[in-house]
Protein backbone atom coordinates (compact mmCIF):
# COMPACT_ATOMS: atom_id res chain seq x y z
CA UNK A 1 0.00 0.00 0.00
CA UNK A 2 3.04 2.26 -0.07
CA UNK A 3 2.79 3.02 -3.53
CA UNK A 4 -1.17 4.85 -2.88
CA UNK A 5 0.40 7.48 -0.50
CA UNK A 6 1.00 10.06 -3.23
CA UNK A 7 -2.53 9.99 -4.61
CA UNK A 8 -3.75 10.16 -0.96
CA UNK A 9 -2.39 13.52 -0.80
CA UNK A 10 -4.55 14.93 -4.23
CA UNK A 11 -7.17 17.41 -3.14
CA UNK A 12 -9.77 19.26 -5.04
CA UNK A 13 -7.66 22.08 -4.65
CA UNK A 14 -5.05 20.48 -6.73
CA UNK A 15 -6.88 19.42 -9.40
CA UNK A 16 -8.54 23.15 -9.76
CA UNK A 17 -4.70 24.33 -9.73
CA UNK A 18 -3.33 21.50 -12.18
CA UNK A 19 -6.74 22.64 -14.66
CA UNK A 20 -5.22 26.44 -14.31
CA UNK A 21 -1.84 25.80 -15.13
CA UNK A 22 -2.94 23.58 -18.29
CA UNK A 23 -5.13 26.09 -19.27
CA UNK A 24 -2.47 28.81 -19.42
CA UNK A 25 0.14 26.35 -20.75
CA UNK A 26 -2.09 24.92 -24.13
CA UNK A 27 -5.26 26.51 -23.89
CA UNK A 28 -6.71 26.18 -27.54
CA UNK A 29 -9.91 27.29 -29.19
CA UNK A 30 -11.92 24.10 -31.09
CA UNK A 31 -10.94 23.32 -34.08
CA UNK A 32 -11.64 21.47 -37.93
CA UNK A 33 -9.74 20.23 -40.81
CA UNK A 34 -12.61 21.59 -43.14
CA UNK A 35 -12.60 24.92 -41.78
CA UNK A 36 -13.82 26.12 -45.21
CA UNK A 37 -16.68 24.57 -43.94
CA UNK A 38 -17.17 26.38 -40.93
CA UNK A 39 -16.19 29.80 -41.78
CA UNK A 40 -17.88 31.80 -38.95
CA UNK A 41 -15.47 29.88 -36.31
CA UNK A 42 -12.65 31.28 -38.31
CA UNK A 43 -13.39 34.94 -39.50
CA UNK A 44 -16.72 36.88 -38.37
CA UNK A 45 -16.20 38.88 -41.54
CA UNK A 46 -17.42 35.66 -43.40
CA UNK A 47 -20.38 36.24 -42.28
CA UNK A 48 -23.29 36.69 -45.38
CA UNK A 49 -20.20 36.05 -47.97
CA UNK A 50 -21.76 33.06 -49.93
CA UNK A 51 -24.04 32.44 -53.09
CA UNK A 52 -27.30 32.35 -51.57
CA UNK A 53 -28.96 34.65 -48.69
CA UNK A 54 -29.68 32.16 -45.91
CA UNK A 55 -27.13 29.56 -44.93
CA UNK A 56 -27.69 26.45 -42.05
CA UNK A 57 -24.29 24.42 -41.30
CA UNK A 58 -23.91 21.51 -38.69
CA UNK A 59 -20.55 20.08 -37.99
CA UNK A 60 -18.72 17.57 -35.66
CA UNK A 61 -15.87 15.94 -34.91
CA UNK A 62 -15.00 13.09 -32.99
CA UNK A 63 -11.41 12.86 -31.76
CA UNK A 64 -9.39 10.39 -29.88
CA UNK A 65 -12.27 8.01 -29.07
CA UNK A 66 -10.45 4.94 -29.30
CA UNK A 67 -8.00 6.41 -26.42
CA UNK A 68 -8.63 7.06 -23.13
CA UNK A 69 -9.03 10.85 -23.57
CA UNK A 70 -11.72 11.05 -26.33
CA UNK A 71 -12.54 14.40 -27.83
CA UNK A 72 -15.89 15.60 -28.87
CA UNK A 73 -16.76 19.19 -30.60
CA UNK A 74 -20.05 20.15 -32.34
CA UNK A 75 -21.25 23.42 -34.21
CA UNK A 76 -24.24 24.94 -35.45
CA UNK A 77 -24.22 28.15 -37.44
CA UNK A 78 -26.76 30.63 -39.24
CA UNK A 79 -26.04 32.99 -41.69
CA UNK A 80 -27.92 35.35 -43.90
CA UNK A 81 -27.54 38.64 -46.21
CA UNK A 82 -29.56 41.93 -44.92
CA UNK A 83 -30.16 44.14 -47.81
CA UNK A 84 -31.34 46.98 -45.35
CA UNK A 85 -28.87 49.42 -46.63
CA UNK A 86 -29.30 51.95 -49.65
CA UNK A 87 -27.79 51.13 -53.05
CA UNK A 88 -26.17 48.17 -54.36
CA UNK A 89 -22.63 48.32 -53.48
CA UNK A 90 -22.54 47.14 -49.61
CA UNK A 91 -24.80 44.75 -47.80
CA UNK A 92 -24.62 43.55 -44.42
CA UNK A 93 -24.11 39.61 -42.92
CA UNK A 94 -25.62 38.75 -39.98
CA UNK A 95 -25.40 35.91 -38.38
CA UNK A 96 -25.06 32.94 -35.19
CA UNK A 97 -23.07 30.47 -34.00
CA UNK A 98 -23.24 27.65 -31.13
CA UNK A 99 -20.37 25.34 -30.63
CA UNK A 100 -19.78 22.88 -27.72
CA UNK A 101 -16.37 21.01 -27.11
CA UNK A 102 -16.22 17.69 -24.29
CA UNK A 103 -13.19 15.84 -23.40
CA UNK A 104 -11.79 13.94 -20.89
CA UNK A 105 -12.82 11.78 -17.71
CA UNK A 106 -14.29 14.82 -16.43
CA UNK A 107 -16.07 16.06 -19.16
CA UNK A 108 -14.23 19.02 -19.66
CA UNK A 109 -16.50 21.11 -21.42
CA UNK A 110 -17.04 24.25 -23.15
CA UNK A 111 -20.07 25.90 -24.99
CA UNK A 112 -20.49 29.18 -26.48
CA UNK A 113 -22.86 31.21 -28.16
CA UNK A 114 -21.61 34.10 -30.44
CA UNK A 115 -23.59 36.63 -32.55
CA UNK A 116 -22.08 37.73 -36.00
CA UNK A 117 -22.13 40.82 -38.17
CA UNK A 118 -20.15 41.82 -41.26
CA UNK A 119 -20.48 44.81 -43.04
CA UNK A 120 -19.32 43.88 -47.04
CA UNK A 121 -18.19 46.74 -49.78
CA UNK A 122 -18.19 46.15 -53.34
CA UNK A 123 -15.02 48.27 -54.90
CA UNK A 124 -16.00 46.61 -57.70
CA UNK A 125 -18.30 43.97 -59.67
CA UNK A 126 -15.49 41.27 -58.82
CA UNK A 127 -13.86 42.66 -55.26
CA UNK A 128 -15.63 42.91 -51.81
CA UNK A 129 -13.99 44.00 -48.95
CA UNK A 130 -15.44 42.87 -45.34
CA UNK A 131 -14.80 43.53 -41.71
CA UNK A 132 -16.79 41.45 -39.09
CA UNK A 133 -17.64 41.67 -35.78
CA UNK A 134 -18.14 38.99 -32.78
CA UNK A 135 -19.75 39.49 -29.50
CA UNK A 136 -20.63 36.29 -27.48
CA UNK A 137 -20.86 34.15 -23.97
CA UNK A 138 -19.22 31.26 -23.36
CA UNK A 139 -18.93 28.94 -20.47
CA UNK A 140 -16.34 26.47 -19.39
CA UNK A 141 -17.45 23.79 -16.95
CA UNK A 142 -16.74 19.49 -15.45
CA UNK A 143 -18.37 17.03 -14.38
CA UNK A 144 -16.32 16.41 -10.89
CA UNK A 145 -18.72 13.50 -10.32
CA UNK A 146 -17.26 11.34 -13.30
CA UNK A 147 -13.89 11.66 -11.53
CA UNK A 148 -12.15 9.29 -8.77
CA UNK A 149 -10.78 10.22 -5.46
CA UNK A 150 -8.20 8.72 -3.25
CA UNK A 151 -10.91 8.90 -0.37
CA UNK A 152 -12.77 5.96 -2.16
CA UNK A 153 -10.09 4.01 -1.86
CA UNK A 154 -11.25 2.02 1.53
CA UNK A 155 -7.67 -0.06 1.52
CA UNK A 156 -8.46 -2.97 0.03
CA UNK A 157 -10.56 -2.06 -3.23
CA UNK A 158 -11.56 1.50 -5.26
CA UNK A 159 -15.83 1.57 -3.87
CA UNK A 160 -17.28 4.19 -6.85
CA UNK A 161 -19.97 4.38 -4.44
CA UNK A 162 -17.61 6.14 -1.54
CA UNK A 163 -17.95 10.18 -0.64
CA UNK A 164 -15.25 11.43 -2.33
CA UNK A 165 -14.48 13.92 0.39
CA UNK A 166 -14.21 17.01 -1.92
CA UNK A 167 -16.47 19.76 -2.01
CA UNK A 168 -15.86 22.10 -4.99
CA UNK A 169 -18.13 25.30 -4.48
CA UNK A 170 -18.64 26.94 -7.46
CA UNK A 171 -15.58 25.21 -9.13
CA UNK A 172 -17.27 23.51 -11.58
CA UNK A 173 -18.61 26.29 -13.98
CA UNK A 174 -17.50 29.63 -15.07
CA UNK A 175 -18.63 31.91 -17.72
CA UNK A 176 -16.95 34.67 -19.90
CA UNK A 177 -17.54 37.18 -23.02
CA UNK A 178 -16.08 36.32 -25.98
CA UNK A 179 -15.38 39.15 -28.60
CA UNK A 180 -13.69 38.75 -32.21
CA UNK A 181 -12.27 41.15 -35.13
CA UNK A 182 -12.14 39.81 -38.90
CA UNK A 183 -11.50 41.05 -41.89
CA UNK A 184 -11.47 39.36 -45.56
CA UNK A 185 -11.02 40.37 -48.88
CA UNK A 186 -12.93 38.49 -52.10
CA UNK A 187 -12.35 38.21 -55.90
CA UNK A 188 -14.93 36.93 -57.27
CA UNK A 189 -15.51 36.16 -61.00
CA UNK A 190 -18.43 34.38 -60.86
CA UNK A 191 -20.10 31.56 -58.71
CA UNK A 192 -17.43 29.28 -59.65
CA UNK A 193 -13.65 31.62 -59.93
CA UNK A 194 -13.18 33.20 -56.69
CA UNK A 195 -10.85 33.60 -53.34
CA UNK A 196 -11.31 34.48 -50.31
CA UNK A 197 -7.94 35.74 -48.01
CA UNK A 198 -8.82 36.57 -44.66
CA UNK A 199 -7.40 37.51 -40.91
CA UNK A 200 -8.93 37.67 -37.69
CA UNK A 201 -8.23 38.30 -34.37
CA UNK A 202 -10.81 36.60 -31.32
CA UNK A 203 -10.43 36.95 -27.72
CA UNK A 204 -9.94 40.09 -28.08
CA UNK A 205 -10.65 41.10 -24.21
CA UNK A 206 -8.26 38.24 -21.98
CA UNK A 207 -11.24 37.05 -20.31
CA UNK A 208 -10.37 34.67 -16.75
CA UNK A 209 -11.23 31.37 -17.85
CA UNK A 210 -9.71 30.04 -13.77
CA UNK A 211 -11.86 27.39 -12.34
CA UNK A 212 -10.27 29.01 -8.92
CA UNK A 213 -11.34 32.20 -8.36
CA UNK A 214 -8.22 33.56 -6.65
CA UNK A 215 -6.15 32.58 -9.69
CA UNK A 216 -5.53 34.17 -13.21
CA UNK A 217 -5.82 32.07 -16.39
CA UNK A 218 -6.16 34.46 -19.13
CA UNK A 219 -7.66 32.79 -22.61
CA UNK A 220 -4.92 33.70 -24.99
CA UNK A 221 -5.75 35.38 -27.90
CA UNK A 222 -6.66 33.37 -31.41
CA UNK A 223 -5.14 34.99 -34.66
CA UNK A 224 -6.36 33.29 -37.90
CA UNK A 225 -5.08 33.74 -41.40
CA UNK A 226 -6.73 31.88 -44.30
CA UNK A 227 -6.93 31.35 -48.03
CA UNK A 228 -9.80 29.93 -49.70
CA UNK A 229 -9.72 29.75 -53.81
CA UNK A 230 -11.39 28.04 -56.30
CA UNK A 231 -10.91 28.21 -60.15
CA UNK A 232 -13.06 26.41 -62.96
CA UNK A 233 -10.34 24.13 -64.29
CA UNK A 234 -13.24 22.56 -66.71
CA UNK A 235 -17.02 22.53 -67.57
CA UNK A 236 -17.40 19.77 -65.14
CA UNK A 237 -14.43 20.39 -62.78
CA UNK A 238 -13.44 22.71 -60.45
CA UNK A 239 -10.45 22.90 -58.18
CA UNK A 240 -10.18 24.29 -54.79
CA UNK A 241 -7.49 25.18 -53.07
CA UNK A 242 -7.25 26.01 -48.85
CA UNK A 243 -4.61 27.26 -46.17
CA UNK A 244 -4.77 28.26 -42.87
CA UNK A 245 -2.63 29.47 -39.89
CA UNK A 246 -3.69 29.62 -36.44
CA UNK A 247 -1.52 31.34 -33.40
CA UNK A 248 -2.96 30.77 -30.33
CA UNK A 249 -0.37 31.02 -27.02
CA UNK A 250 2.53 28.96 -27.58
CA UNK A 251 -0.14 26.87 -29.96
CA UNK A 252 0.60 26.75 -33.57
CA UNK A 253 -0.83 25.08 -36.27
CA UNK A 254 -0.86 25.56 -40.27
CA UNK A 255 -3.14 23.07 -42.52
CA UNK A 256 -3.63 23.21 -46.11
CA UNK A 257 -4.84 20.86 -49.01
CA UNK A 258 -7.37 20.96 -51.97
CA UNK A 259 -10.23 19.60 -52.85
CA UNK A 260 -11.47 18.57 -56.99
CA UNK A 261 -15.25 19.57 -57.53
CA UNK A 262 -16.61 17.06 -60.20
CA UNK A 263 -20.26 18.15 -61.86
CA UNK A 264 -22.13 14.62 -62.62
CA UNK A 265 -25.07 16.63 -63.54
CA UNK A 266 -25.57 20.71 -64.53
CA UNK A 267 -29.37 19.69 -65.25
CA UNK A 268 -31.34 22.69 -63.05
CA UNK A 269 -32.69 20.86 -60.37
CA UNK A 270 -31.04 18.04 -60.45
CA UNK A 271 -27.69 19.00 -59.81
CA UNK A 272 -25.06 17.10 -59.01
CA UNK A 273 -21.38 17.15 -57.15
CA UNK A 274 -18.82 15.45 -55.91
CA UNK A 275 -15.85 16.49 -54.21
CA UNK A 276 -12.82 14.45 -53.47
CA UNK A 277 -9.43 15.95 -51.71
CA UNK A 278 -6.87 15.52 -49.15
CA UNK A 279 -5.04 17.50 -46.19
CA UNK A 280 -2.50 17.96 -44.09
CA UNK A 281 -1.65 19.58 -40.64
CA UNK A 282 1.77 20.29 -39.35
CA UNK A 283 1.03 18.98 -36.10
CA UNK A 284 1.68 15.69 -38.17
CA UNK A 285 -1.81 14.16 -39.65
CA UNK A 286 -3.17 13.80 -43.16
CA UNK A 287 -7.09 13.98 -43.99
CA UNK A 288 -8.66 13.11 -46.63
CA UNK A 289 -12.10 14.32 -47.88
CA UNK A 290 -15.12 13.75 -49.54
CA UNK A 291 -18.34 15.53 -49.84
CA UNK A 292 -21.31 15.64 -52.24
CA UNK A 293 -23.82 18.31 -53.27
CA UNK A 294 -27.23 18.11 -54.34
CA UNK A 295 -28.67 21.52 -55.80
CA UNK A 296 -28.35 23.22 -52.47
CA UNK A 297 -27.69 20.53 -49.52
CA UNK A 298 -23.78 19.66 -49.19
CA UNK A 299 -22.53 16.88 -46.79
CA UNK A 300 -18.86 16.13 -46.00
CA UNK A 301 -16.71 13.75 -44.25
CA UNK A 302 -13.28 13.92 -43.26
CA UNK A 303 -10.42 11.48 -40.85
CA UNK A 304 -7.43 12.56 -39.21
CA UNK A 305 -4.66 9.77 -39.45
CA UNK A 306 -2.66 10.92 -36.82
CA UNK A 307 1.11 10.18 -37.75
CA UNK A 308 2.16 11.68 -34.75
CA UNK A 309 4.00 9.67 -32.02
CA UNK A 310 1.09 9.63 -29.66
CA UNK A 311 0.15 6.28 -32.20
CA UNK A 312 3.23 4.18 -30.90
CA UNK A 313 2.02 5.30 -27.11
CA UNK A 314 -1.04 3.88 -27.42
CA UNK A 315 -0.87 1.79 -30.73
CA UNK A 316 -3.30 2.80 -32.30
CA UNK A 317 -3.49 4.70 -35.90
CA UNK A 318 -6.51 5.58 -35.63
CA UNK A 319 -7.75 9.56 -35.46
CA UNK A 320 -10.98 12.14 -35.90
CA UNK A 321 -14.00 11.49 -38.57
CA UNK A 322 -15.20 15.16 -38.95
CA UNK A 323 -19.04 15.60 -40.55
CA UNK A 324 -20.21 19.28 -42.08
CA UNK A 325 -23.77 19.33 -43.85
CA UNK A 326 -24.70 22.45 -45.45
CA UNK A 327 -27.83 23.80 -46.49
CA UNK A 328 -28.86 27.21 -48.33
CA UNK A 329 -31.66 28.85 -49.39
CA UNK A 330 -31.70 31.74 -52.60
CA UNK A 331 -34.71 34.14 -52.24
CA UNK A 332 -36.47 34.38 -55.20
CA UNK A 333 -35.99 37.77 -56.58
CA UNK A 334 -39.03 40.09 -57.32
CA UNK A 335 -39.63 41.21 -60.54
CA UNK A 336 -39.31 44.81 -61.60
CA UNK A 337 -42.26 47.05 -62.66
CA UNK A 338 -42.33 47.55 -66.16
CA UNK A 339 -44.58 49.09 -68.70
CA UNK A 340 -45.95 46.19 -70.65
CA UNK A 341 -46.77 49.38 -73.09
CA UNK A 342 -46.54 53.28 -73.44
CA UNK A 343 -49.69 54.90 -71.51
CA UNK A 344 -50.99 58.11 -73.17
């Protein structure tokens, strides 16, 4: 029994102060290989930009489940164009977001819900500038009764059923604003030729993400640089190409791949894509892709295969499936009045 004096010693205390420190060590914002597909997670000033005027996306991605520490994020967003402005060369994007990440024993958690707006300027019939705003809550919480305790160790054999002994307060929740810059700018040549290079900045306020109220865990700042382009190569192929950069604390991570868009059917109505590409993240994993689009409703599925050295811990090659359906609607446009004929 010598051996169990060490973990007899762990408070609640601890653990609180452990969570701090790793939160100011690696704290990192959720993230997706198809962030393409989730653009208001990456730039608020992508709000409204698409070829349509309302947009629904659901994502999620399942990471690590075949490890001990499995990781589980899921997002919602809305987005639409607001033609409340005069004349026809800016509009405004408006928009929401809802995103949820769990991991771990405790079920680390975090869930946010952040309202977007973009104001876009045409310089041009093929270049729109945009600068977005974010302003949201968030809260960060655990689940301390998924955990185990020395205390419920009675000697002989770990009883689940045993007071653990700790009593956390208000510990186990905390909530902060969350606030974001972006801007992007767009060529566009038509629905099929365009890019999109953007920056943003979120966290912009350090809010105090400590579980312990006496301490200071700042959430670091997120800075986010991406490229989005896609060219018609073809009458029935397209090719897209993606990069982004993400600083985040002493986090750092660049992805980039590309993706072919092959048209089985142009027939109005009965559209048809599919898309086929492949990924790759410096932290040291390759994805490839696949999605398919009928007339307006996209669906998309990704896996991570992790070639990090995490693998040959805990043998096992396996990584994240990530799933993004799309949907969006185009208002029908009202005709103009017109003067079938002169009136004298």
């Amino acid at each position: 029994m010598q051996d169990l004096k060490p973990l007899k010693n762990i408070s609640g205390l601890t653990i609180m102060l452990l969570l701090t420190i790793i939160f100011k060590i690696n704290s990192q914002d959720l993230h997706y290989s198809q962030f393409y597909n989730s653009p208001q997670n990456i730039n608020p000033a992508l709000t409204g930009v698409f070829n349509g005027d309302h947009r629904f996306v659901a994502s999620m991605r399942d990471q690590w489940r075949f490890v001990p520490v499995p990781w589980f994020t899921m997002s919602a967003a809305y987005d639409r164009k607001l033609y409340v402005l005069k004349g026809n060369q800016h509009f405004i994007g408006g928009g929401l977001s809802l995103n949820h990440d769990r991991q771990g024993d405790g079920r680390l958690n975090l869930t946010s819900l952040n309202v977007n707006g973009a104001y876009h300027r045409l310089l041009t019939q093929n270049h729109i500038v945009s600068a977005g705003l974010q302003l949201g809550f968030a809260s960060r919480g655990f689940n301390s009764q998924t955990l185990t305790w020395d205390k419920q160790w009675n000697g002989d054999v770990f009883d689940p059923t045993s007071p653990s002994g700790e009593n956390f307060g208000n510990f186990e929740r905390i909530n902060f604003m969350e606030t974001g810059l972006g801007l992007n700018y767009r060529y566009q040549k038509n629905t099929r030729t365009f890019a999109d290079l953007g920056m943003s900045a979120l966290h912009l306020f350090k809010s105090n993400n400590a579980f312990y109220s006496s301490d200071i865990a700042e959430l670091p700042q997120r800075v986010t640089f991406s490229l989005v382009g896609q060219i018609e190569v073809l009458d029935i192929l397209d090719i897209q190409l993606h990069g982004l950069h993400q600083l985040q604390g002493e986090y750092n991570e660049t992805l980039f791949g590309g993706l072919g868009k092959i048209y089985i059917s142009q027939n109005r109505g009965k559209e048809v894509q599919l898309h086929v590409g492949l990924g790759y993240r410096t932290a040291g994993s390759l994805f490839p892709t696949v999605g398919m689009q009928f007339n307006n409703i996209y669906a998309s599925f990704s896996y991570d295969v992790d070639a990090t050295g995490y693998n040959d811990i805990v043998q096992s090659n396996r990584g994240g499936p990530e799933i993004h359906v799309k949907y969006i609607i185009a208002n029908v446009k009202p005709l103009k009045v017109v003067k079938v004929c002169p009136i004298y």
